[in-house]
Structures are given as C-alpha cells and as structure tokens.
PDB file of N, CA and C in Angstrom:
ATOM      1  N   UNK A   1     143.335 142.887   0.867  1.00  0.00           N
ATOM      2  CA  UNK A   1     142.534 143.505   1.928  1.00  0.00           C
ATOM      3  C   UNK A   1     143.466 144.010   3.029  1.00  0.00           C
ATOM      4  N   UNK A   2     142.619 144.383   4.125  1.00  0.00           N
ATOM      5  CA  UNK A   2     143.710 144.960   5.387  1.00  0.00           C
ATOM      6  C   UNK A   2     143.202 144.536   6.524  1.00  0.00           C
ATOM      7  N   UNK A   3     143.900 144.934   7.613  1.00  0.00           N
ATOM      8  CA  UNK A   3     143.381 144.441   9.104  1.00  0.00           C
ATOM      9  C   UNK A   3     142.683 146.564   9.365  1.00  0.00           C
ATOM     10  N   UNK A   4     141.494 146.088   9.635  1.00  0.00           N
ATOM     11  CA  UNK A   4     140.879 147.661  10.085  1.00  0.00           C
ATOM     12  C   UNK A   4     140.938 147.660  11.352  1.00  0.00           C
ATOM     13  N   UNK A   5     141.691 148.787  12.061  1.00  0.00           N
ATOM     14  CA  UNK A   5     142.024 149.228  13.286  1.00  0.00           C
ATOM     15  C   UNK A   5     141.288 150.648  13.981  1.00  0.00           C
ATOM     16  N   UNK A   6     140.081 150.256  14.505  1.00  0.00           N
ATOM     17  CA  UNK A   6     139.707 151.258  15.275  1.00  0.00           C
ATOM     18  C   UNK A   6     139.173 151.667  16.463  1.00  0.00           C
ATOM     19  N   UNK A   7     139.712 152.770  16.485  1.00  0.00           N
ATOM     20  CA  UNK A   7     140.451 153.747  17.936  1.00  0.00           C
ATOM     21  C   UNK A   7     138.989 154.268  18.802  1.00  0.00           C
ATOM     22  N   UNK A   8     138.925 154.073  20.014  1.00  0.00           N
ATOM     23  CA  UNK A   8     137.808 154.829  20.959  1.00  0.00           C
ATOM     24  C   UNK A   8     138.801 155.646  21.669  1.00  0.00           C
ATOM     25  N   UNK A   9     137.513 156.507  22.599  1.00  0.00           N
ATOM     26  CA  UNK A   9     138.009 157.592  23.472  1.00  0.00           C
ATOM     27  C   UNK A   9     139.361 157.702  23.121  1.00  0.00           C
ATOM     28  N   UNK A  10     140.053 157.915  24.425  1.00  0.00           N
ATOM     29  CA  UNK A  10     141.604 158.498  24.406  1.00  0.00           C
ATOM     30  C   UNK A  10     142.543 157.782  23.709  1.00  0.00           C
ATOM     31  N   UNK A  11     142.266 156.461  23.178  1.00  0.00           N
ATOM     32  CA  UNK A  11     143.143 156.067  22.207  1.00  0.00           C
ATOM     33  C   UNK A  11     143.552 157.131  21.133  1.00  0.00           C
ATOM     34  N   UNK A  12     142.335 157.929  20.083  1.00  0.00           N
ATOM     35  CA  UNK A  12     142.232 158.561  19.449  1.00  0.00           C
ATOM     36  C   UNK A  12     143.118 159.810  19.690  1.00  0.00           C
ATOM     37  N   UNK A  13     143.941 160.248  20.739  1.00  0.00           N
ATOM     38  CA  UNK A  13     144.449 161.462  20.899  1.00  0.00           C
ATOM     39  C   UNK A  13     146.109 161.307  19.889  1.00  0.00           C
ATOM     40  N   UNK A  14     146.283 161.647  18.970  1.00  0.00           N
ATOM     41  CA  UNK A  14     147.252 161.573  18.456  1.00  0.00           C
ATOM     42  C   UNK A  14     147.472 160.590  17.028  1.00  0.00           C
ATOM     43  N   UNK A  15     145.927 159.819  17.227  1.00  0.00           N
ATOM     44  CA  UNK A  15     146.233 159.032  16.292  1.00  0.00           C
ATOM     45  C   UNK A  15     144.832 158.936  15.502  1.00  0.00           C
ATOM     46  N   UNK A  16     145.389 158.139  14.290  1.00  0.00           N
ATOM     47  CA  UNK A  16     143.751 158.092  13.325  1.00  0.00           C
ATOM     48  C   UNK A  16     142.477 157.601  14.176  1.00  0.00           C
ATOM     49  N   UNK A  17     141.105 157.495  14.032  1.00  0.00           N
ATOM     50  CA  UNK A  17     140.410 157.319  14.837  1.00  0.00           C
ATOM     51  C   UNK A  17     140.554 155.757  13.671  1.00  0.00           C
ATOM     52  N   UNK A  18     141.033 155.676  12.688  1.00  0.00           N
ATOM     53  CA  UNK A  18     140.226 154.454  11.971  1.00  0.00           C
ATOM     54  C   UNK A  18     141.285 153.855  11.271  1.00  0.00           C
ATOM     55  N   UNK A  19     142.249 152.766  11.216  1.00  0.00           N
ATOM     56  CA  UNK A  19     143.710 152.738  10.547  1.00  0.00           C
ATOM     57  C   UNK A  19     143.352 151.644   9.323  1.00  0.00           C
ATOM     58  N   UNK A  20     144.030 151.141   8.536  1.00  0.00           N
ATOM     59  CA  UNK A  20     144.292 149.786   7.703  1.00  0.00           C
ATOM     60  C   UNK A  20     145.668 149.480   7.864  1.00  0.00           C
ATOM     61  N   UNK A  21     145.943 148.216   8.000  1.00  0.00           N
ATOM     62  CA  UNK A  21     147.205 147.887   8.503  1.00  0.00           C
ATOM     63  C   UNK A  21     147.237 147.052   7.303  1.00  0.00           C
ATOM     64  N   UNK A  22     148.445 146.687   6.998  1.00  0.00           N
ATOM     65  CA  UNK A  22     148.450 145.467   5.702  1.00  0.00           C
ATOM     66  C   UNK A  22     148.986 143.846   7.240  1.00  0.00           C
ATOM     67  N   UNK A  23     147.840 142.668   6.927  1.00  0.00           N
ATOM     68  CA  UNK A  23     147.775 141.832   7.615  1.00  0.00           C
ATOM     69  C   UNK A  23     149.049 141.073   7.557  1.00  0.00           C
ATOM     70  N   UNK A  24     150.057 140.796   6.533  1.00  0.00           N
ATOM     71  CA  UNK A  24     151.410 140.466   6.328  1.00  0.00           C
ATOM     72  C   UNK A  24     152.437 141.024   7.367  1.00  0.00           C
ATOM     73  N   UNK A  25     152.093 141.620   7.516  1.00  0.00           N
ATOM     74  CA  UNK A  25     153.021 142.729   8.791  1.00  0.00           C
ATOM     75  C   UNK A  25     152.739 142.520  10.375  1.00  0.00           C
ATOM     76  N   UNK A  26     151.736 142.083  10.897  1.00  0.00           N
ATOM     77  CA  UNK A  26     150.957 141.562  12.306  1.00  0.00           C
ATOM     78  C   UNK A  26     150.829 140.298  12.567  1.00  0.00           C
ATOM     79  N   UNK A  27     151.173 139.256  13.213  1.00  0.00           N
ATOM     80  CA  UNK A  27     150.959 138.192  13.889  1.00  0.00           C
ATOM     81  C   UNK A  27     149.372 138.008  14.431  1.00  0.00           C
ATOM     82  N   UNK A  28     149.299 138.679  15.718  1.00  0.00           N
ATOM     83  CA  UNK A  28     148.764 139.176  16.428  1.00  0.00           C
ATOM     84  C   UNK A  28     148.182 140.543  16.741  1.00  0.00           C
ATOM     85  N   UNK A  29     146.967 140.441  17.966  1.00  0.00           N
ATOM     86  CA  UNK A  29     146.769 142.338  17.893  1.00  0.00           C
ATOM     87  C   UNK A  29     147.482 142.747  18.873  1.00  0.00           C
ATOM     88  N   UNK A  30     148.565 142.019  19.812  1.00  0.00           N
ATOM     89  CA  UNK A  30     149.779 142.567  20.705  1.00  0.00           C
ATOM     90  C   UNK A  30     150.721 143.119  19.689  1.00  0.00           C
ATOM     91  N   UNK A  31     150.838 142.726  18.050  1.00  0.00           N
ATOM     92  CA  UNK A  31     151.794 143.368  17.657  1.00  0.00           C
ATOM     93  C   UNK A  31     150.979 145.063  17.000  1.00  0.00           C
ATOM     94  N   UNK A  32     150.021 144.835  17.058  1.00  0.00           N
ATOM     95  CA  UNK A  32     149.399 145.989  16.270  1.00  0.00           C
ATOM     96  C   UNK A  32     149.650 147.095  17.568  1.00  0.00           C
ATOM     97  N   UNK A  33     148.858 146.393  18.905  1.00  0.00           N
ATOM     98  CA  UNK A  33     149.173 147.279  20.139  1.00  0.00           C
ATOM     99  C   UNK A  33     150.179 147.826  20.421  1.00  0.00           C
ATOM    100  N   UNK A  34     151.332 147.303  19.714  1.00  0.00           N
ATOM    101  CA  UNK A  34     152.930 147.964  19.891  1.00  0.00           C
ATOM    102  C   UNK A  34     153.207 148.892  18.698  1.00  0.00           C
ATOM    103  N   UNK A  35     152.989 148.439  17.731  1.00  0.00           N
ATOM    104  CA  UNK A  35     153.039 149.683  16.131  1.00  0.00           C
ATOM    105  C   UNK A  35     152.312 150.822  16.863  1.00  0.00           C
ATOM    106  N   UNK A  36     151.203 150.780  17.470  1.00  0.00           N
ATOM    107  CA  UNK A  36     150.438 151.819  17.743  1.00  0.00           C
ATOM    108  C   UNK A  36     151.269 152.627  19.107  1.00  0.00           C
ATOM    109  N   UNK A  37     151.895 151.814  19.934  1.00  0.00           N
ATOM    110  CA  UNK A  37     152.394 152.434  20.723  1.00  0.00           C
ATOM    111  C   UNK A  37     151.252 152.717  21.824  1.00  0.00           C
ATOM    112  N   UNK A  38     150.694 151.410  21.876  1.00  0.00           N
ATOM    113  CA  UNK A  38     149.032 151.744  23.123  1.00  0.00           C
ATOM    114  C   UNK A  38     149.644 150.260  24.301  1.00  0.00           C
ATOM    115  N   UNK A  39     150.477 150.843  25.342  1.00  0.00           N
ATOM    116  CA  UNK A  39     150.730 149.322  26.445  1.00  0.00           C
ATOM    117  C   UNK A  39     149.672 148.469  26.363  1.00  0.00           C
ATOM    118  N   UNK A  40     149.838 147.788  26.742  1.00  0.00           N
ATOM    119  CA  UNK A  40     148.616 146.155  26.778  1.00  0.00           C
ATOM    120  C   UNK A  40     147.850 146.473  28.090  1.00  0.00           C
ATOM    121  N   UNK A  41     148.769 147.256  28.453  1.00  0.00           N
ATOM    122  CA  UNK A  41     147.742 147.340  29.871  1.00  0.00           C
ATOM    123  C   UNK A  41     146.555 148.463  30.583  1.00  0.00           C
ATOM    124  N   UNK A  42     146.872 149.304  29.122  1.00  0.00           N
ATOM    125  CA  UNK A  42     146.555 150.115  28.491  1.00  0.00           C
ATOM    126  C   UNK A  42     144.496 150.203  28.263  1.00  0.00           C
ATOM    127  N   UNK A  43     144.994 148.927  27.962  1.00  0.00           N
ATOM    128  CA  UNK A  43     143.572 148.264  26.737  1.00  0.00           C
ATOM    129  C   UNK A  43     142.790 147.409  27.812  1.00  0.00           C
ATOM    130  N   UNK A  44     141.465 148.285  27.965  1.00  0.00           N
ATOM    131  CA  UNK A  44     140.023 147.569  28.544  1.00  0.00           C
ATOM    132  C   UNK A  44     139.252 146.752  27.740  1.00  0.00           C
ATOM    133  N   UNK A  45     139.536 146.883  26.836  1.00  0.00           N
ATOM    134  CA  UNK A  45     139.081 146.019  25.928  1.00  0.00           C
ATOM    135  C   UNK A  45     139.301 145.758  24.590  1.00  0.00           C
ATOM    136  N   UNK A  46     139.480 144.229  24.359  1.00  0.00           N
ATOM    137  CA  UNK A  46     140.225 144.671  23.031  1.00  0.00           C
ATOM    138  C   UNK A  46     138.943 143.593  22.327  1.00  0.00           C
ATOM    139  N   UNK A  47     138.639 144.058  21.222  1.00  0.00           N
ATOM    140  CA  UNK A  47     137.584 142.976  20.321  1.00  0.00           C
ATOM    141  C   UNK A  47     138.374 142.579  18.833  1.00  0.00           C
ATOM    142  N   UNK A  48     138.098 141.366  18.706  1.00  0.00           N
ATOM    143  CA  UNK A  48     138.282 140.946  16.918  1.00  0.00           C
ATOM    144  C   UNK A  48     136.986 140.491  16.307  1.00  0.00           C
ATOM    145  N   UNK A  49     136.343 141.300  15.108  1.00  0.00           N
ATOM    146  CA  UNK A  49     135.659 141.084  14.836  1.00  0.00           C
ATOM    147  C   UNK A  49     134.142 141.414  15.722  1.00  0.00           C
ATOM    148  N   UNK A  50     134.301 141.846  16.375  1.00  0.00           N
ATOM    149  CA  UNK A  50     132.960 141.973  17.364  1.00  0.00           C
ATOM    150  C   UNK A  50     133.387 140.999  18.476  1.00  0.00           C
ATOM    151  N   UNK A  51     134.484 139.939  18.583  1.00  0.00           N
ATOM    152  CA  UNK A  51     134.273 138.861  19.766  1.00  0.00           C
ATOM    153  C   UNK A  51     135.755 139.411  20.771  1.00  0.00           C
ATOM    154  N   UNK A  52     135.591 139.852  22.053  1.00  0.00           N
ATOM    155  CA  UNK A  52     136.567 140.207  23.562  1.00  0.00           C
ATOM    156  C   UNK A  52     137.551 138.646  22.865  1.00  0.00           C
ATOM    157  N   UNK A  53     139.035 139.306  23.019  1.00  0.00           N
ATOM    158  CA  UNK A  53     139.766 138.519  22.792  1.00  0.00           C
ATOM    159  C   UNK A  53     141.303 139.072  23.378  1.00  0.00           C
ATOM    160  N   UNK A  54     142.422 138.252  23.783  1.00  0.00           N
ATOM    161  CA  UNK A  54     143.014 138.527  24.144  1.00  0.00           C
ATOM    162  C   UNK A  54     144.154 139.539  23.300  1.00  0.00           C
ATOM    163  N   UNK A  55     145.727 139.782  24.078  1.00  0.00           N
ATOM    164  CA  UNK A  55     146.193 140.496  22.770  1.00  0.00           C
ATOM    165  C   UNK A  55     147.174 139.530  22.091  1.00  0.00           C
ATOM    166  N   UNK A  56     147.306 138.344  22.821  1.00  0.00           N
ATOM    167  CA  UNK A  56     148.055 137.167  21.623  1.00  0.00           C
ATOM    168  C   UNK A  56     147.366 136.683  20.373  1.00  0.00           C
ATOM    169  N   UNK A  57     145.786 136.996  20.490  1.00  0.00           N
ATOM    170  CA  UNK A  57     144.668 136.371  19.262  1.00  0.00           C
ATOM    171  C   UNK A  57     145.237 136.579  18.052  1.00  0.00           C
ATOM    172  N   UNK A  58     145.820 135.735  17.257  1.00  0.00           N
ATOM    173  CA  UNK A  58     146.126 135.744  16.172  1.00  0.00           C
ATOM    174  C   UNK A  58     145.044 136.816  14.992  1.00  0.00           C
ATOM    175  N   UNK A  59     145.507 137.515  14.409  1.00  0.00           N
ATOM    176  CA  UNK A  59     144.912 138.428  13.546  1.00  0.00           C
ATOM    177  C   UNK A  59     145.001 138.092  11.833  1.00  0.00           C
ATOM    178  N   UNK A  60     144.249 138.446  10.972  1.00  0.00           N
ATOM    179  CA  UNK A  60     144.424 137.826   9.689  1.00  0.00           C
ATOM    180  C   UNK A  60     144.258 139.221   9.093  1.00  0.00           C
ATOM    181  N   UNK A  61     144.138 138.935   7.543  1.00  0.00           N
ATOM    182  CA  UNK A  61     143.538 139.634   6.524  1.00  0.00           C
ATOM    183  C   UNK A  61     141.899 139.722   6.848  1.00  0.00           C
ATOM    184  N   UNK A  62     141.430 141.113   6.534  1.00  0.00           N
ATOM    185  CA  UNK A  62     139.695 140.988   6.758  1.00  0.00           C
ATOM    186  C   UNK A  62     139.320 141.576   8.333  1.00  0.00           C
ATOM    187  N   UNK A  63     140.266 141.327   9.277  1.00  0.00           N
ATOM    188  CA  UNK A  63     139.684 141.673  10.739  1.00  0.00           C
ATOM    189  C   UNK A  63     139.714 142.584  10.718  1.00  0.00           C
ATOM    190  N   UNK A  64     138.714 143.137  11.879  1.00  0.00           N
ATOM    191  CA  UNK A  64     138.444 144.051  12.500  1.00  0.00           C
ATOM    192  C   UNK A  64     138.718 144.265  13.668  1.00  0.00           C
ATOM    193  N   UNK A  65     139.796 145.151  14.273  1.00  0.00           N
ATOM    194  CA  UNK A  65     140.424 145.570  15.601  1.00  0.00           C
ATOM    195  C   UNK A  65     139.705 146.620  16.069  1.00  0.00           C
ATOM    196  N   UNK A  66     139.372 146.522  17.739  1.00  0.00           N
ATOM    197  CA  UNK A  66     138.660 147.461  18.645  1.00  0.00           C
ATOM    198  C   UNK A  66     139.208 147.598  19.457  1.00  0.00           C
ATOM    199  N   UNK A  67     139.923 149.108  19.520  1.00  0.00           N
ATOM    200  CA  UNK A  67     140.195 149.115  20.947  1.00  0.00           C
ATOM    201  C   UNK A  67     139.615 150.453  21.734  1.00  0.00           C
ATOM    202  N   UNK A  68     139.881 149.757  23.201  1.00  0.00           N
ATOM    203  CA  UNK A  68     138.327 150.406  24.196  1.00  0.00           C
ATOM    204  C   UNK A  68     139.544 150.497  25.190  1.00  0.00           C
ATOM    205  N   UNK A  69     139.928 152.035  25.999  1.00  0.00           N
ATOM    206  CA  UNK A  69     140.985 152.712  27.126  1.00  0.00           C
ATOM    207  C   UNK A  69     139.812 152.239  28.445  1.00  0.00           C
ATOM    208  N   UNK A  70     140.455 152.074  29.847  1.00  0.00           N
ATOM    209  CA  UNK A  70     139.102 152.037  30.493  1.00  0.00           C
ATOM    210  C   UNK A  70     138.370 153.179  30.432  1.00  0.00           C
ATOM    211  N   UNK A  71     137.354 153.118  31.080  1.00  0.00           N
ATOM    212  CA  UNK A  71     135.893 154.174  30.792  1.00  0.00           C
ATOM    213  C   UNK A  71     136.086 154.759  32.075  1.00  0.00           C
ATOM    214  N   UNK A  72     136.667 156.071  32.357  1.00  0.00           N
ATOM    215  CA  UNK A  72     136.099 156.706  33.572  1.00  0.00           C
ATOM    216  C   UNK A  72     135.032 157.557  33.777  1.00  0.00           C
ATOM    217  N   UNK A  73     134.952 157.548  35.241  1.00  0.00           N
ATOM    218  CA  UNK A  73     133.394 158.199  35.346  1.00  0.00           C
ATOM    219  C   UNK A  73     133.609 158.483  37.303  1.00  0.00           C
ATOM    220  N   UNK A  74     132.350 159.026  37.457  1.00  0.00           N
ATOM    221  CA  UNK A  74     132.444 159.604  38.905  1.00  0.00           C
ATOM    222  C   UNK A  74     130.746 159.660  39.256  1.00  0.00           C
TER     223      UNK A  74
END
C-alpha cells in the first residue's frame, strides 16, 4: 500500500493535487512536509486520517495525509 498525500488550495500550485508516497520512506508527516518542500509553518492544518495532528505524528502504510495553507479572506 502507500501513504495518500493530499494537497488543498495553494499547496496544489506546482504540485500533484493527490500523491502516494511508499510508507518505508517517511517516519513522520514532518518528513513528507519536507519531500514536498511545504515549511511546517506553512501548514494550517495538517490531518491523518481525518484526525488534526501534529507534524511529528508518526505516519504508516494506509494513511491518509491532509494538508490545508491558511484560508484567506477579507
């Protein structure tokens, strides 16, 4: 299986909106956040699986990565 990685708003500029990562390769989703080249500080929100989690949360085979840029508005 793979770790599924997918991209909202401006994350998406340059990159797949939807990735598979092989889970052997990631610790964590701080290391996925760095393959991707998206700062940590970057990220309004990051989900595993549907649950807000930090970017040390250990990641497996099977997850599902969300990442959310903040939301602007006026």
């Amino acid at each position: 299986m793979m770790i599924e990685v997918r991209l909202f708003a401006t994350f998406r500029e340059g990159r797949d909106k939807v990735s598979f990562l092989d889970p052997n390769n990631y610790k964590n989703a701080g290391e996925i956040l760095d393959h991707l080249k998206i700062p940590r500080k970057e990220v309004a929100i990051l989900l595993i699986n549907g649950l807000s989690s930090p970017a040390d949360a250990p990641v497996k085979d099977g997850d599902v990565l969300a990442l959310f840029p903040p939301v602007g508005g006026g």
